[in-house]
Protein backbone atom coordinates (compact mmCIF):
# COMPACT_ATOMS: atom_id res chain seq x y z
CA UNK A 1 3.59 2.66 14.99
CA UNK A 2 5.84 4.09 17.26
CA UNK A 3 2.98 4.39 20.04
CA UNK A 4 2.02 0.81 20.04
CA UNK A 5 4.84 -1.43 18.54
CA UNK A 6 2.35 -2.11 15.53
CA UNK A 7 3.85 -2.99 11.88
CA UNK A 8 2.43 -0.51 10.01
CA UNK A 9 3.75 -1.15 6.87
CA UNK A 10 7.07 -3.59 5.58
CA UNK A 11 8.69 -4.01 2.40
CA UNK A 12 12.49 -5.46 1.17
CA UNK A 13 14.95 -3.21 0.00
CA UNK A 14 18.49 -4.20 -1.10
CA UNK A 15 21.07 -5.97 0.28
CA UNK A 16 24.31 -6.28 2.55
CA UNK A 17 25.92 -3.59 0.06
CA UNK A 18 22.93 -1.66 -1.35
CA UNK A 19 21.36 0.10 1.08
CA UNK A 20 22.95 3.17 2.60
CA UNK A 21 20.83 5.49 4.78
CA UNK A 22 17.10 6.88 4.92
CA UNK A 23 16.60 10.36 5.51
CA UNK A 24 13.27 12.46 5.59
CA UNK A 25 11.57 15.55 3.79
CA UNK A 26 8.33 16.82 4.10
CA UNK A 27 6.64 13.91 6.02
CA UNK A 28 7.99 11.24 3.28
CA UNK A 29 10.80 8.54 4.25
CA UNK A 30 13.20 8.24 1.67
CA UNK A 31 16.15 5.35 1.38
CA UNK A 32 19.36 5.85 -0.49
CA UNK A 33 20.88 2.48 -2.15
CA UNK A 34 23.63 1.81 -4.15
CA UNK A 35 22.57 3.66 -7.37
CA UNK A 36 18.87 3.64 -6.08
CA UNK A 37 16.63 6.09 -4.20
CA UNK A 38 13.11 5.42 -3.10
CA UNK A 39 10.20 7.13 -1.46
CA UNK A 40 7.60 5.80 0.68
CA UNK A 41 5.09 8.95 0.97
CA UNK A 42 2.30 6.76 3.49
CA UNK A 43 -0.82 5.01 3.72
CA UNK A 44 -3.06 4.93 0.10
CA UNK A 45 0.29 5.73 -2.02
CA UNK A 46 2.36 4.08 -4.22
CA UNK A 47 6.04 4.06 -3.75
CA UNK A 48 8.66 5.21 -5.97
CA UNK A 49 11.91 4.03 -6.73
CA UNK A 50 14.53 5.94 -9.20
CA UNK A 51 17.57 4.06 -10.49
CA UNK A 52 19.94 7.01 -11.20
CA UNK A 53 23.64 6.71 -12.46
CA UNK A 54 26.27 7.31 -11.33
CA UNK A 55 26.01 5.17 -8.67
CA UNK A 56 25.81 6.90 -5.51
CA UNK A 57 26.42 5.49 -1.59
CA UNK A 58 24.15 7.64 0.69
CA UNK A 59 22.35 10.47 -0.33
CA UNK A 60 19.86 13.60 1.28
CA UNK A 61 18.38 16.69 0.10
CA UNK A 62 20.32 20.28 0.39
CA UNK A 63 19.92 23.78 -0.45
CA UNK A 64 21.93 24.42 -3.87
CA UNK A 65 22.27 27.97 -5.91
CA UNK A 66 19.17 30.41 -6.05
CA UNK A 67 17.61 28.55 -2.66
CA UNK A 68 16.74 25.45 -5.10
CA UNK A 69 16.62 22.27 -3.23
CA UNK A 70 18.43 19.07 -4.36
CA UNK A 71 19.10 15.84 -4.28
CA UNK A 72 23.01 15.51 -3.14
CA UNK A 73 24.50 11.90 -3.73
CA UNK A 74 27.70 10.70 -2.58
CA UNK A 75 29.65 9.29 -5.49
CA UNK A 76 33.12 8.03 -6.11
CA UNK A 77 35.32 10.70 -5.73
CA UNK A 78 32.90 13.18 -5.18
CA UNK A 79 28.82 14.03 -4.92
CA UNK A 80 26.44 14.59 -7.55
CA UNK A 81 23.16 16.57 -7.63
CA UNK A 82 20.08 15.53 -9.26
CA UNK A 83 16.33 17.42 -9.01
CA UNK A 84 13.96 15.95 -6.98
CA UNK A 85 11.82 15.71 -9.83
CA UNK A 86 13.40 12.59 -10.14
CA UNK A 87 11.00 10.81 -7.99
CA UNK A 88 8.17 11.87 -10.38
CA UNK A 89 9.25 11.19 -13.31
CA UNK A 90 8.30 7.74 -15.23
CA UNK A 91 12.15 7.24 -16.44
CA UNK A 92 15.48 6.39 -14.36
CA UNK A 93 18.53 8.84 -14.70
């Protein structure tokens, strides 16, 4: 809690050479690892976590054709886009 200095909530994520960055949408945290995104959406819900290929380094969410939103990775060579559906979904991409 940012007001009082309380934990509020703690979990382990990663490594050295897995995690890359949080970033925020909507009220929900999100962290971008190395081929990994997860979401921590707050008190009396479950996280998520998505294993996607390819493997990404850093990722956050940006407006794409139409006004659709995505998810924009960083990838070797380049970036990659994938629907935040993914967090939703029961499978890995």
């Amino acid at each position: 809690d940012g007001r009082t200095g309380e934990v509020v909530y703690a979990t382990t994520l990663g490594g050295l050479w897995t995690h890359n960055d949080f970033f925020t949408d909507g009220g929900v945290l999100y962290e971008a690892g190395t081929a990994s995104f997860r979401a921590f959406r707050g008190e009396g819900t479950e996280d998520t976590t998505v294993y996607a290929v390819p493997q990404s380094y850093g990722a956050g969410f940006a407006t794409g054709p139409g006004g659709r939103k995505l998810l924009i990775g960083g990838i070797e060579g380049g970036v990659y886009a994938w629907s935040p559906d993914i967090f939703d979904a029961p499978d890995s991409y």
